[in-house]
C-alpha atoms as a PDB file:
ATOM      1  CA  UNK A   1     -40.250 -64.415-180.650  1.00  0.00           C
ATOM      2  CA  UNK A   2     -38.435 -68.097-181.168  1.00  0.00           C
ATOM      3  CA  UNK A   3     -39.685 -70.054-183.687  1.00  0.00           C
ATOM      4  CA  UNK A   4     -38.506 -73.170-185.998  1.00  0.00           C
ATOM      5  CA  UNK A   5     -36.943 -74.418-182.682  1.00  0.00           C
ATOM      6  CA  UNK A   6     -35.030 -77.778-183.312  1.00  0.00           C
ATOM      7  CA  UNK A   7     -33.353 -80.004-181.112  1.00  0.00           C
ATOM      8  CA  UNK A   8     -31.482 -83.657-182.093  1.00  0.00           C
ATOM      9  CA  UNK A   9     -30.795 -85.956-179.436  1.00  0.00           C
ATOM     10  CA  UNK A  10     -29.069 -89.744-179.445  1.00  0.00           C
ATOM     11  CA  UNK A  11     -32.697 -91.542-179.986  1.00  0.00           C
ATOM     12  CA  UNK A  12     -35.234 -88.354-181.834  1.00  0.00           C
ATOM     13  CA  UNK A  13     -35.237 -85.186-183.266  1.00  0.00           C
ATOM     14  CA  UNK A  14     -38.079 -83.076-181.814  1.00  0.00           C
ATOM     15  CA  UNK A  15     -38.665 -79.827-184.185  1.00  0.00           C
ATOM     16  CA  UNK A  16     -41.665 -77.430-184.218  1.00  0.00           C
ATOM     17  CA  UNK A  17     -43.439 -74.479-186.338  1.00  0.00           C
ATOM     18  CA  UNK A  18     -43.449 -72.329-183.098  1.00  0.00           C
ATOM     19  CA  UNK A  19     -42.548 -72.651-179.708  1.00  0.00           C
ATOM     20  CA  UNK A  20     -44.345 -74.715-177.021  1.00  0.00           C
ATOM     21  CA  UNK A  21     -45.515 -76.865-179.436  1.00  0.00           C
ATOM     22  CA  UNK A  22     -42.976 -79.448-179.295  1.00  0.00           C
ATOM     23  CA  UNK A  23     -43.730 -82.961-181.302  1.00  0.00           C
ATOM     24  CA  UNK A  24     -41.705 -86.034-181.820  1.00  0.00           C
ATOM     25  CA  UNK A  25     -40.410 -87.065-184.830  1.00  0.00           C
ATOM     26  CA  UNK A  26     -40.003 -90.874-184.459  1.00  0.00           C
ATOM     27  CA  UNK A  27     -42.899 -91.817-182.494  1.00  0.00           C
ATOM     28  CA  UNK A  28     -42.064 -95.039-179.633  1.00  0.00           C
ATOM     29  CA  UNK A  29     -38.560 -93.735-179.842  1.00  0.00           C
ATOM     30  CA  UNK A  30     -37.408 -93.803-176.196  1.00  0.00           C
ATOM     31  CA  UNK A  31     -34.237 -91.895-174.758  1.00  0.00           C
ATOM     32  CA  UNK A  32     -33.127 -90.823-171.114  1.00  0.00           C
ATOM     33  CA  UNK A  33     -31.770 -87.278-171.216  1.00  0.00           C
ATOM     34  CA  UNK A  34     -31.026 -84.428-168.213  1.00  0.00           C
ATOM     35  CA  UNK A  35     -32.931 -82.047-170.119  1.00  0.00           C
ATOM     36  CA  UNK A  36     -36.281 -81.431-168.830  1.00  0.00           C
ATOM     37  CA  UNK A  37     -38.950 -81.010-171.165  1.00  0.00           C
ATOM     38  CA  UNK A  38     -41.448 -80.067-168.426  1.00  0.00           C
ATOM     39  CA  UNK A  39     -39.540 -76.956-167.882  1.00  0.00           C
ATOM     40  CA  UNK A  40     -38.483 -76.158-171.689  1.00  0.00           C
ATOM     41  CA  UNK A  41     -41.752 -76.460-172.909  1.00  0.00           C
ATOM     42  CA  UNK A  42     -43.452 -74.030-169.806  1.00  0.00           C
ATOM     43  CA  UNK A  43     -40.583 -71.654-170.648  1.00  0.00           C
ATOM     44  CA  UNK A  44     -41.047 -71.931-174.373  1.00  0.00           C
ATOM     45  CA  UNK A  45     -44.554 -71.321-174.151  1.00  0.00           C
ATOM     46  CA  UNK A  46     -44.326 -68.322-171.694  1.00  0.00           C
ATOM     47  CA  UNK A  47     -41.980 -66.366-174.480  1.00  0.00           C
ATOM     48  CA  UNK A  48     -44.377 -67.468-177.319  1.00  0.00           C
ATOM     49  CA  UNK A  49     -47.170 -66.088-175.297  1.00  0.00           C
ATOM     50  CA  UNK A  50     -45.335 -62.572-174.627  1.00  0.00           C
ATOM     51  CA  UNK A  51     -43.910 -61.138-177.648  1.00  0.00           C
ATOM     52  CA  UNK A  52     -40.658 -59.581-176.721  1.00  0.00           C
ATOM     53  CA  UNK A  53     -41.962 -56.043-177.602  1.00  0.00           C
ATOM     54  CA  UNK A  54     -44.275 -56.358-174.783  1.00  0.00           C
ATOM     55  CA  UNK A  55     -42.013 -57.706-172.165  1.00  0.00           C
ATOM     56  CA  UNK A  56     -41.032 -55.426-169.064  1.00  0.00           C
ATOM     57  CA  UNK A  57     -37.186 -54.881-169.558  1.00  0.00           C
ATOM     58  CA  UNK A  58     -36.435 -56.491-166.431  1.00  0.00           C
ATOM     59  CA  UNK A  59     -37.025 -59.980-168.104  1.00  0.00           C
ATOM     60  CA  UNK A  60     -36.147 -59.225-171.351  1.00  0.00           C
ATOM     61  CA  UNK A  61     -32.510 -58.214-169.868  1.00  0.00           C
ATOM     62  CA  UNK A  62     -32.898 -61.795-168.156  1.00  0.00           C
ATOM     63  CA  UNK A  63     -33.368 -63.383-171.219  1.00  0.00           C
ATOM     64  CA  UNK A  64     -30.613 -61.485-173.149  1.00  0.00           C
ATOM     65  CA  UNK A  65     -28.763 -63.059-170.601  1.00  0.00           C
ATOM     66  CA  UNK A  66     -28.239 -66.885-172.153  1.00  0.00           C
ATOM     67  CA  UNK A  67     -27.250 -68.296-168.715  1.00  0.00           C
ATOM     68  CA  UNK A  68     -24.206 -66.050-169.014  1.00  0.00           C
ATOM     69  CA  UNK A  69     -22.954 -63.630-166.378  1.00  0.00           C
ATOM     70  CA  UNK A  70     -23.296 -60.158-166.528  1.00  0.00           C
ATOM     71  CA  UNK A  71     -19.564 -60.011-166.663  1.00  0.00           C
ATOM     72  CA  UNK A  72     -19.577 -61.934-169.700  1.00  0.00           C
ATOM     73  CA  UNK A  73     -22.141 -59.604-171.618  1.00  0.00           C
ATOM     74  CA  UNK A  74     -20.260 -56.899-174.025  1.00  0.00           C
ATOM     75  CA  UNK A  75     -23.507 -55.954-176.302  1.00  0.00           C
ATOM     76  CA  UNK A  76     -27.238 -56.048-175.017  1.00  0.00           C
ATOM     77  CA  UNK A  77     -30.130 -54.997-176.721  1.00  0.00           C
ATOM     78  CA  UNK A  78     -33.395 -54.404-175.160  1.00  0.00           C
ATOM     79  CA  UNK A  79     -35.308 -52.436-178.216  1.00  0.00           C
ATOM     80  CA  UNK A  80     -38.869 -52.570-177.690  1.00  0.00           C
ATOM     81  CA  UNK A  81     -39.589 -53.800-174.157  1.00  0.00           C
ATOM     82  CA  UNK A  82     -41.351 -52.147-171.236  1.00  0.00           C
ATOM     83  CA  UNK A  83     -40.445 -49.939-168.372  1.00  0.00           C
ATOM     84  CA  UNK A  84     -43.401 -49.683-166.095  1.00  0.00           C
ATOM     85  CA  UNK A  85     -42.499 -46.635-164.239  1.00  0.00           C
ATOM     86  CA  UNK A  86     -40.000 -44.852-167.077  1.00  0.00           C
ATOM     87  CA  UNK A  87     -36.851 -45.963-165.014  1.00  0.00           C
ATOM     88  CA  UNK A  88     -33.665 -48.440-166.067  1.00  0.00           C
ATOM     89  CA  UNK A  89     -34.838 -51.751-164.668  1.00  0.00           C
ATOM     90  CA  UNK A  90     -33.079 -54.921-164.009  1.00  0.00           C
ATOM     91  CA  UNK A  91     -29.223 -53.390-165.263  1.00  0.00           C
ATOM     92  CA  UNK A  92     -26.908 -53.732-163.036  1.00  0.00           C
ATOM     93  CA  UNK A  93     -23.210 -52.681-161.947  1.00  0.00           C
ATOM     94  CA  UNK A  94     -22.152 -56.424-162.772  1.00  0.00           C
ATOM     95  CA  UNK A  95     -22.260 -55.635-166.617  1.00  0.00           C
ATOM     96  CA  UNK A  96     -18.699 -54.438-165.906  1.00  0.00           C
ATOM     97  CA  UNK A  97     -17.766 -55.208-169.644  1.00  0.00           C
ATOM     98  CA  UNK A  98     -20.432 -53.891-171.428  1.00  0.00           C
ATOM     99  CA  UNK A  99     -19.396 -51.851-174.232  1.00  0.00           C
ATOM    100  CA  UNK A 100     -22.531 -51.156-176.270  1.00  0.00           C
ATOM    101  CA  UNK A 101     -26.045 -50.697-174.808  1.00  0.00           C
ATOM    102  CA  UNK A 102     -29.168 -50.345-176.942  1.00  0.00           C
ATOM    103  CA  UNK A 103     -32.621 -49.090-175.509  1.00  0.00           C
ATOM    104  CA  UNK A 104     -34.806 -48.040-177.990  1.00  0.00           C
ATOM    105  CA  UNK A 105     -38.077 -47.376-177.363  1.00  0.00           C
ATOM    106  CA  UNK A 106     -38.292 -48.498-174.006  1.00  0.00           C
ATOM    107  CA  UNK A 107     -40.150 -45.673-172.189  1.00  0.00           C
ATOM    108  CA  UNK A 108     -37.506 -44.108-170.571  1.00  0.00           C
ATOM    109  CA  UNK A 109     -38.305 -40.562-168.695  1.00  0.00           C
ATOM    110  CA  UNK A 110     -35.361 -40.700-166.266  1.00  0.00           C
ATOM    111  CA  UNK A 111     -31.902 -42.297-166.306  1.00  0.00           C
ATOM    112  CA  UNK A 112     -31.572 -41.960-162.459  1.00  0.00           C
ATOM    113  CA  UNK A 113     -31.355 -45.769-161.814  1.00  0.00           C
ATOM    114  CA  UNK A 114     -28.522 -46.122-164.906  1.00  0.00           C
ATOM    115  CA  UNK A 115     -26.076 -47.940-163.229  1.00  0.00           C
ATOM    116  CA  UNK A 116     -22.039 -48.152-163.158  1.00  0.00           C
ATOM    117  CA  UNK A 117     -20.851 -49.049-166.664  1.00  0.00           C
ATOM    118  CA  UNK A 118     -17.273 -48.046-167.039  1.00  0.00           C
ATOM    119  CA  UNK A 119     -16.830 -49.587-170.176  1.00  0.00           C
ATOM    120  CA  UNK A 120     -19.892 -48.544-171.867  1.00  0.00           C
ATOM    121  CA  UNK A 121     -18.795 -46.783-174.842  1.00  0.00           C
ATOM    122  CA  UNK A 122     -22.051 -46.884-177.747  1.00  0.00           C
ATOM    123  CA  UNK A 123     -25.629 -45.870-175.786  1.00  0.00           C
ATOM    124  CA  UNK A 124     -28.779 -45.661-178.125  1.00  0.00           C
ATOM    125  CA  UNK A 125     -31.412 -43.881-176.392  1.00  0.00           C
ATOM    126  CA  UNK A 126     -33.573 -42.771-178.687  1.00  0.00           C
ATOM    127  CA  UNK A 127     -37.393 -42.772-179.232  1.00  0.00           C
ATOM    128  CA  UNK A 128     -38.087 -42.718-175.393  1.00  0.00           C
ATOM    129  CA  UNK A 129     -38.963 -39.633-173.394  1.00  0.00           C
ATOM    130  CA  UNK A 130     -36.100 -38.268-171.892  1.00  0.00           C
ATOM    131  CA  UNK A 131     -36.130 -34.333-171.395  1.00  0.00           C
ATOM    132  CA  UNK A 132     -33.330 -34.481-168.864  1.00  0.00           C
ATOM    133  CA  UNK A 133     -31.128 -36.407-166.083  1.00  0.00           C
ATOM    134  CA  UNK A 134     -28.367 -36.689-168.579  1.00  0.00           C
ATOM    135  CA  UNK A 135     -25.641 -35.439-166.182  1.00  0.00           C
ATOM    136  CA  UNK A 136     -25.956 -38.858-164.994  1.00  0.00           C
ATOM    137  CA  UNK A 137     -24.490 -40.123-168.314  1.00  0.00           C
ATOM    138  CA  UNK A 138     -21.081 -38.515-167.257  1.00  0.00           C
ATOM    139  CA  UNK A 139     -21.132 -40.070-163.705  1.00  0.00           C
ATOM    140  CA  UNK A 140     -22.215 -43.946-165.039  1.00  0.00           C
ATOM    141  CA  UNK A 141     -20.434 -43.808-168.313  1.00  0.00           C
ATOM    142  CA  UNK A 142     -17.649 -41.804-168.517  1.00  0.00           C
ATOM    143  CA  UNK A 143     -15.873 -43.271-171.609  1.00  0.00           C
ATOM    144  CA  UNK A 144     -18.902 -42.818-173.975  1.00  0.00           C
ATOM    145  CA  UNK A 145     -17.643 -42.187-177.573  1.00  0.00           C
ATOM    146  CA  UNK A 146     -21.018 -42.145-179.533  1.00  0.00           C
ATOM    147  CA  UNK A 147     -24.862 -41.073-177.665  1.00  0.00           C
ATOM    148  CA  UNK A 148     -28.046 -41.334-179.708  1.00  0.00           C
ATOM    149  CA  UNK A 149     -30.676 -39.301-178.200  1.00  0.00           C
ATOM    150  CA  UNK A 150     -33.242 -38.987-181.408  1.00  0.00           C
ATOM    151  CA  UNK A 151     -36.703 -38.803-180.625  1.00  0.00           C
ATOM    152  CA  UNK A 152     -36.554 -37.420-177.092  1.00  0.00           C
ATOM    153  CA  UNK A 153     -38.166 -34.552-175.699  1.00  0.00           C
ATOM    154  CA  UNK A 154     -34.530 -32.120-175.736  1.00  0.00           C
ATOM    155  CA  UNK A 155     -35.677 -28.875-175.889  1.00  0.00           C
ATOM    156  CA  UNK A 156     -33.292 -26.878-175.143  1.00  0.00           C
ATOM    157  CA  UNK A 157     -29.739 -26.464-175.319  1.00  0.00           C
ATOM    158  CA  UNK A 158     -28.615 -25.822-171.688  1.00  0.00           C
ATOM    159  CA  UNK A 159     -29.920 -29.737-171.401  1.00  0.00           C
ATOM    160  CA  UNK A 160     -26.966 -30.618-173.120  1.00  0.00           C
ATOM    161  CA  UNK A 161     -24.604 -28.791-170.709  1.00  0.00           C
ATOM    162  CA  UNK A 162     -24.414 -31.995-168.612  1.00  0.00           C
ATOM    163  CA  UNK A 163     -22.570 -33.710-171.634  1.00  0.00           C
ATOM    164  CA  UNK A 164     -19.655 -31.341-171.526  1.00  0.00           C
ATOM    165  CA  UNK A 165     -18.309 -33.807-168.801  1.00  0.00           C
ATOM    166  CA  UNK A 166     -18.527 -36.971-171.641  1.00  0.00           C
ATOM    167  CA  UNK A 167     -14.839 -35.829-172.183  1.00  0.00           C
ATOM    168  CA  UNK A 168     -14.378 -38.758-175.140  1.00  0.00           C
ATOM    169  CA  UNK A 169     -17.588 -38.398-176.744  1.00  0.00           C
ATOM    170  CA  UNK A 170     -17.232 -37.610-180.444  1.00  0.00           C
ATOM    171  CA  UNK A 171     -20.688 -38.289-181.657  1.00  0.00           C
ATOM    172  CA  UNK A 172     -24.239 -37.153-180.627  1.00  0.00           C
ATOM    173  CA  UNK A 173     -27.545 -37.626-182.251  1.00  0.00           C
ATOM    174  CA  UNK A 174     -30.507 -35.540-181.742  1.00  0.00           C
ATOM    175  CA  UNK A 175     -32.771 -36.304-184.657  1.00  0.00           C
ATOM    176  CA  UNK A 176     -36.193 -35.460-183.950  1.00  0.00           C
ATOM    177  CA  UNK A 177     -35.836 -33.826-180.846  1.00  0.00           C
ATOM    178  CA  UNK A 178     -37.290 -30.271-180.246  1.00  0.00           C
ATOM    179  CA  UNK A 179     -33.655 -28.626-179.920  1.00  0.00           C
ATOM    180  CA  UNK A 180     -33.494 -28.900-183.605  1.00  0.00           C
ATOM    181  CA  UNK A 181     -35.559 -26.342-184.358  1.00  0.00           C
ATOM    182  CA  UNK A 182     -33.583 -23.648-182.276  1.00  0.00           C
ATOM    183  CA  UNK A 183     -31.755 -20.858-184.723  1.00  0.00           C
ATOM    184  CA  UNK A 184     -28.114 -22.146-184.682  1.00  0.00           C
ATOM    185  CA  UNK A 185     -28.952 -25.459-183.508  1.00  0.00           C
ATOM    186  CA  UNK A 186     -25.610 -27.064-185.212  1.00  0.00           C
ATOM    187  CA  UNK A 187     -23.248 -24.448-184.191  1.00  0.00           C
ATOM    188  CA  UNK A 188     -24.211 -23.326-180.901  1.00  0.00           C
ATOM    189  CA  UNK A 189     -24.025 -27.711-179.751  1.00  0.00           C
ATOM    190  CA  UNK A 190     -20.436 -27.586-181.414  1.00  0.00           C
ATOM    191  CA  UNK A 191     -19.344 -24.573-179.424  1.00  0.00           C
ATOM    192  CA  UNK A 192     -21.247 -26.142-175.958  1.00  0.00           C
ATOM    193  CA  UNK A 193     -19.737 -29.199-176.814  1.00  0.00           C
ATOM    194  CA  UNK A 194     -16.119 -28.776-178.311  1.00  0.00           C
ATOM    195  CA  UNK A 195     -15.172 -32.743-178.065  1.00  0.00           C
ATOM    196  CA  UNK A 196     -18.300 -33.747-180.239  1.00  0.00           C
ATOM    197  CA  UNK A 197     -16.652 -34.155-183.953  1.00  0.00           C
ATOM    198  CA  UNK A 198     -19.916 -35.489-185.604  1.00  0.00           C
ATOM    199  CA  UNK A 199     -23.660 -33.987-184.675  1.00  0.00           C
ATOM    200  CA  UNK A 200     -26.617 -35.853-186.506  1.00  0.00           C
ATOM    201  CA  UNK A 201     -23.965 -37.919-188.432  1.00  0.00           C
ATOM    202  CA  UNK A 202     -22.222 -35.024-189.851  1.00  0.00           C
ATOM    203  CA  UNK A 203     -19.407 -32.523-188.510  1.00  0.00           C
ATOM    204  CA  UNK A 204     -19.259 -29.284-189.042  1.00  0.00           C
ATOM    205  CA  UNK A 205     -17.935 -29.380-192.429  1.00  0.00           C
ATOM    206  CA  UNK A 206     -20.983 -31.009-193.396  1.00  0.00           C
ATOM    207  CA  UNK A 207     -18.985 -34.259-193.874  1.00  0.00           C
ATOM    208  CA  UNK A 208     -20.522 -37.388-192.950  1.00  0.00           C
ATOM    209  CA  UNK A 209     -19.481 -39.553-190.237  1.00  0.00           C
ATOM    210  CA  UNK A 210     -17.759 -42.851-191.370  1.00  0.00           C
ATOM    211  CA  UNK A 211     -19.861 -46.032-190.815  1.00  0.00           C
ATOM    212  CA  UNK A 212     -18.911 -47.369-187.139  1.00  0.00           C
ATOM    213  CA  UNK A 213     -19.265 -51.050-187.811  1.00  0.00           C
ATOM    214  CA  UNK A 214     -17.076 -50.596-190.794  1.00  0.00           C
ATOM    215  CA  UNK A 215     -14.507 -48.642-188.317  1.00  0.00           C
ATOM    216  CA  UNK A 216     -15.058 -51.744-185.552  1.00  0.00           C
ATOM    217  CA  UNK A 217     -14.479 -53.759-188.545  1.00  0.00           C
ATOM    218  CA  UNK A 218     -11.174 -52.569-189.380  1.00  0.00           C
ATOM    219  CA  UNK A 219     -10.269 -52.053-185.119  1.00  0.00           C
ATOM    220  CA  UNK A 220     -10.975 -56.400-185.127  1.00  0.00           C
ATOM    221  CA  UNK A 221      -9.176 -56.861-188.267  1.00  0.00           C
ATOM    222  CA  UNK A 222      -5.413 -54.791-187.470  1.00  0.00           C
ATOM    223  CA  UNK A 223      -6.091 -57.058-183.742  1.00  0.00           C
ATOM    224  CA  UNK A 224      -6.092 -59.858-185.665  1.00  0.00           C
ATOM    225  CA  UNK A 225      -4.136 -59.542-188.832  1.00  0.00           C
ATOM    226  CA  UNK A 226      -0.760 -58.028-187.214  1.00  0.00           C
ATOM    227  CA  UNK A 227       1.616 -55.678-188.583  1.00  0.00           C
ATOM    228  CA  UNK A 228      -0.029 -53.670-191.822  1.00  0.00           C
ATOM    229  CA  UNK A 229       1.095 -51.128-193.639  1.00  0.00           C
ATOM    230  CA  UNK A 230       4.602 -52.023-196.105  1.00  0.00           C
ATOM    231  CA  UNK A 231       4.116 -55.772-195.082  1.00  0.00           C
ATOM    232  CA  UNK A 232       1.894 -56.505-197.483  1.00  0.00           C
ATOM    233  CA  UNK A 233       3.443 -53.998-200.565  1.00  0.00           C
ATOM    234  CA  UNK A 234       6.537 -55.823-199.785  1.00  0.00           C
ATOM    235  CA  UNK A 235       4.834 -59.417-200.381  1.00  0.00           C
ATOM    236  CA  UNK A 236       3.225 -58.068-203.124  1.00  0.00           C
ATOM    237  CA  UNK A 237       7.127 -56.727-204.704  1.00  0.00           C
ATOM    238  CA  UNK A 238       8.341 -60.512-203.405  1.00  0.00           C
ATOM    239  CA  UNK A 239       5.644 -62.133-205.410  1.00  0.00           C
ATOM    240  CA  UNK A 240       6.437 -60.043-208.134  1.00  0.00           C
ATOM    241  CA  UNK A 241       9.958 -60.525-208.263  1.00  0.00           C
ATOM    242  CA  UNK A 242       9.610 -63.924-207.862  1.00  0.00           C
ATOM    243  CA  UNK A 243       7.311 -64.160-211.087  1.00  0.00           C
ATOM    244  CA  UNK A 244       9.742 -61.902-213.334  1.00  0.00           C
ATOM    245  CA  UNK A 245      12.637 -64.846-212.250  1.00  0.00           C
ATOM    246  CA  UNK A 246       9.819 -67.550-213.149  1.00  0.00           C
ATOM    247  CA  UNK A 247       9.198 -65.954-216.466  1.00  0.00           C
ATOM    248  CA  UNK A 248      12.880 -65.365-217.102  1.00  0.00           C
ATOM    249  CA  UNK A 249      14.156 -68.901-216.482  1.00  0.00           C
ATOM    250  CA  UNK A 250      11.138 -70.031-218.375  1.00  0.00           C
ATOM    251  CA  UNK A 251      11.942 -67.699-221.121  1.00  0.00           C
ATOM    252  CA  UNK A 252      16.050 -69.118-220.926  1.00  0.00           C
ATOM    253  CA  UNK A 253      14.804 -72.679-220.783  1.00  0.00           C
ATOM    254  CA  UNK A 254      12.976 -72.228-223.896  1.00  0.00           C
ATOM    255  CA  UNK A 255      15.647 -70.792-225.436  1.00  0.00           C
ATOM    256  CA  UNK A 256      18.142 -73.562-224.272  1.00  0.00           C
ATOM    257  CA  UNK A 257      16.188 -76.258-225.752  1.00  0.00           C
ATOM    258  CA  UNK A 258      15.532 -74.722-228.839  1.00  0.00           C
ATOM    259  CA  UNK A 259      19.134 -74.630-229.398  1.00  0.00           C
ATOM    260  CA  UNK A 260      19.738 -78.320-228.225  1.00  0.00           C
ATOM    261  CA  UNK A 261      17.205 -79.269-230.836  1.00  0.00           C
ATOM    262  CA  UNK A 262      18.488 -77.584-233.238  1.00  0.00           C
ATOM    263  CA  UNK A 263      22.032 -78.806-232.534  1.00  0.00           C
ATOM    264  CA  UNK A 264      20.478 -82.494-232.068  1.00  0.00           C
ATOM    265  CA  UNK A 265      19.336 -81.952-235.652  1.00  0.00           C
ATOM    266  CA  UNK A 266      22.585 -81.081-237.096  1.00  0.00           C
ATOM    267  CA  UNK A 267      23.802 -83.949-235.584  1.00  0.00           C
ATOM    268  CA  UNK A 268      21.312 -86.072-237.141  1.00  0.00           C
ATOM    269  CA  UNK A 269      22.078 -84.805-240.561  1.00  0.00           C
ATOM    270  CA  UNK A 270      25.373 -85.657-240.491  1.00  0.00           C
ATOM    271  CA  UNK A 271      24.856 -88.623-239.292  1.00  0.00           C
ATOM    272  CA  UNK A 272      23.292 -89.470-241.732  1.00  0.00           C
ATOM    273  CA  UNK A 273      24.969 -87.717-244.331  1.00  0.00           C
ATOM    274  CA  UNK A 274      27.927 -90.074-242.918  1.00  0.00           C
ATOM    275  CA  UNK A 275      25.667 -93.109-243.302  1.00  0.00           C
ATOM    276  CA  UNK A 276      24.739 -92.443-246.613  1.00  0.00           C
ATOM    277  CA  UNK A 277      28.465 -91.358-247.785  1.00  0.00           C
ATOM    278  CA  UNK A 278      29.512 -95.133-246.017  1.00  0.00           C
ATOM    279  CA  UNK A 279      26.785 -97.010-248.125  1.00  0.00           C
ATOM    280  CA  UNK A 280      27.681 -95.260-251.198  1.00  0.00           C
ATOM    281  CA  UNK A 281      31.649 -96.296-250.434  1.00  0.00           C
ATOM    282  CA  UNK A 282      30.504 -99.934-250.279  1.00  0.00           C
ATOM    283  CA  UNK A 283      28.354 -99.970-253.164  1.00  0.00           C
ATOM    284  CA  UNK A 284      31.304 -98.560-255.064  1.00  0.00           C
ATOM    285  CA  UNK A 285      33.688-101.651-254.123  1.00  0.00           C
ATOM    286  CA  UNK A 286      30.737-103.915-254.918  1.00  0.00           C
ATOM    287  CA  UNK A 287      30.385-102.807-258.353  1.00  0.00           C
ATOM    288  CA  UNK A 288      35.025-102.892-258.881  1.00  0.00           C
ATOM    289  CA  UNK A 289      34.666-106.529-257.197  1.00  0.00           C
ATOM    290  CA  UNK A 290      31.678-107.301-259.517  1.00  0.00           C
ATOM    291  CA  UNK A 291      34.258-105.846-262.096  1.00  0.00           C
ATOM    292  CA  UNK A 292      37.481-107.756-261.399  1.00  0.00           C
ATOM    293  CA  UNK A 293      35.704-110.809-261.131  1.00  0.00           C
ATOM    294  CA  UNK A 294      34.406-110.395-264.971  1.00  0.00           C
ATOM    295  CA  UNK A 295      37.529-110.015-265.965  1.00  0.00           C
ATOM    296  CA  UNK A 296      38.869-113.088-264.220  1.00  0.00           C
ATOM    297  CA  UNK A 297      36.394-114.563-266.196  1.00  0.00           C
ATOM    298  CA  UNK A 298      37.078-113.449-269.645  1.00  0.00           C
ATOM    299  CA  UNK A 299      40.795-114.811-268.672  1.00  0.00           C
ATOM    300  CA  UNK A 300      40.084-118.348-268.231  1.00  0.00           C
END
């Protein structure tokens, strides 16, 4: 649903509560702009009037779109929208970089119409009603890594045989599916499928699978950070090397003027003790001139 739609041109702003119900803010204001409003507001009010829950997946894929290719799509999410007769509608082979597919609770009961999607490697199925046509999962998207399948209507394990061709799958989920109830369930899907490390989030170990956006995460950062590893520890023994030599000529500095004060004060002492010993000197010859000239006196 869009709402709190806002939009600033050269001569208004025009905001609203909800969509389709566009309003000036500066009434008179006038403006020439390509944008049509005709069109905006008819479009606006179409997707206010259909929730996207209730939209058939054909247009919801349409309006996942942006005005961008296919080509250009890597993630699409159509959670929650309609398929009228239980079949992939409106994906094509032009999504030739998608990478991550969501389809939750769509209505699915066939993946027959699933198209090409070489690149597809994250598919969330779950909550529709599949009970079969996965083998076409290994003939559309060969480089799957991770299938969710929870809340389908699996029942039984030679279903699953069709994944043994998903040769880089590593994780499957079948939460809430009818297969989980079988005696075994865990080990006999490990043994049918030997690739899958993680089944319901945990392997066999009973470890639980790291968090994949976490693991993406880390995958975007080492693209974008460069080399790891001793790079940074040897910063780090740089920095700290650099900070021991701070502290050290800080330390000598100190030290250095210290002693220049103190020899600056022994200076100063005996400087003055030679000012002092000078004064003395010539109060001494005052007092013998003082003297000689009292006994000039007594002379005459």
């Amino acid at each position: 649903m869009w709402a709190g739609l806002y939009w600033r041109g050269q001569g208004a702003s025009y905001h609203g509560g909800s969509v389709g119900n566009l309003r000036p803010e500066e009434k008179g204001s006038s403006r020439s702009d390509p944008l049509d409003f005709t069109q905006l507001r008819s479009a606006l009010k179409q997707t206010h009037q259909q929730p996207l829950s209730n939209m058939d997946m054909k247009k919801r894929i349409t309006l996942e779109l942006r005005n961008r290719s296919p080509a250009e799509v890597v993630e699409l999410v159509v959670d929650n929208s309609r398929s009228a007769d239980g079949e992939v509608e409106g994906l094509t082979d032009e999504f030739t970089e998608l990478e991550f597919l969501s389809v939750v609770n769509v209505g699915l009961s066939s993946l027959a119409k699933l198209p090409s999607l070489p690149k597809l490697r994250k598919l969330e199925l779950s909550d529709n009603n599949l009970s079969g046509s996965l083998e076409t999962l290994a003939q559309k998207c060969p480089n799957l890594t991770y299938l969710n399948l929870s809340g389908n209507k699996i029942k039984e394990l030679s279903t699953l045989e069709a994944l043994q061709n998903l040769k880089s799958l590593q994780s499957l989920d079948l939460f809430n599916c009818e297969i989980t109830s079988l005696e075994d369930y865990r080990e006999s899907v490990f043994e049918l499928l030997p690739q899958v490390t993680y089944l319901d989030g945990f392997d066999q170990e009973d470890n639980e699978a790291p968090d994949s956006e976490a693991d993406d995460d880390d995958e975007d950062g080492e693209d974008r950070a460069g080399p790891t590893g001793d790079y940074g520890e040897e910063d780090d023994e740089e920095e700290d090397e650099d900070g021991s030599e701070g502290r050290e000529v800080g330390l000598s500095f100190q030290v250095n003027q210290a002693n220049q004060d103190y020899e600056d004060e022994d200076d100063y002492a005996d400087e003055e003790e030679d000012l002092q010993g000078a004064q003395g000197e010539k109060r001494k010859r005052d007092v013998d001139d003082e003297g000689e000239e009292d006994d000039d006196d007594e002379d005459n």
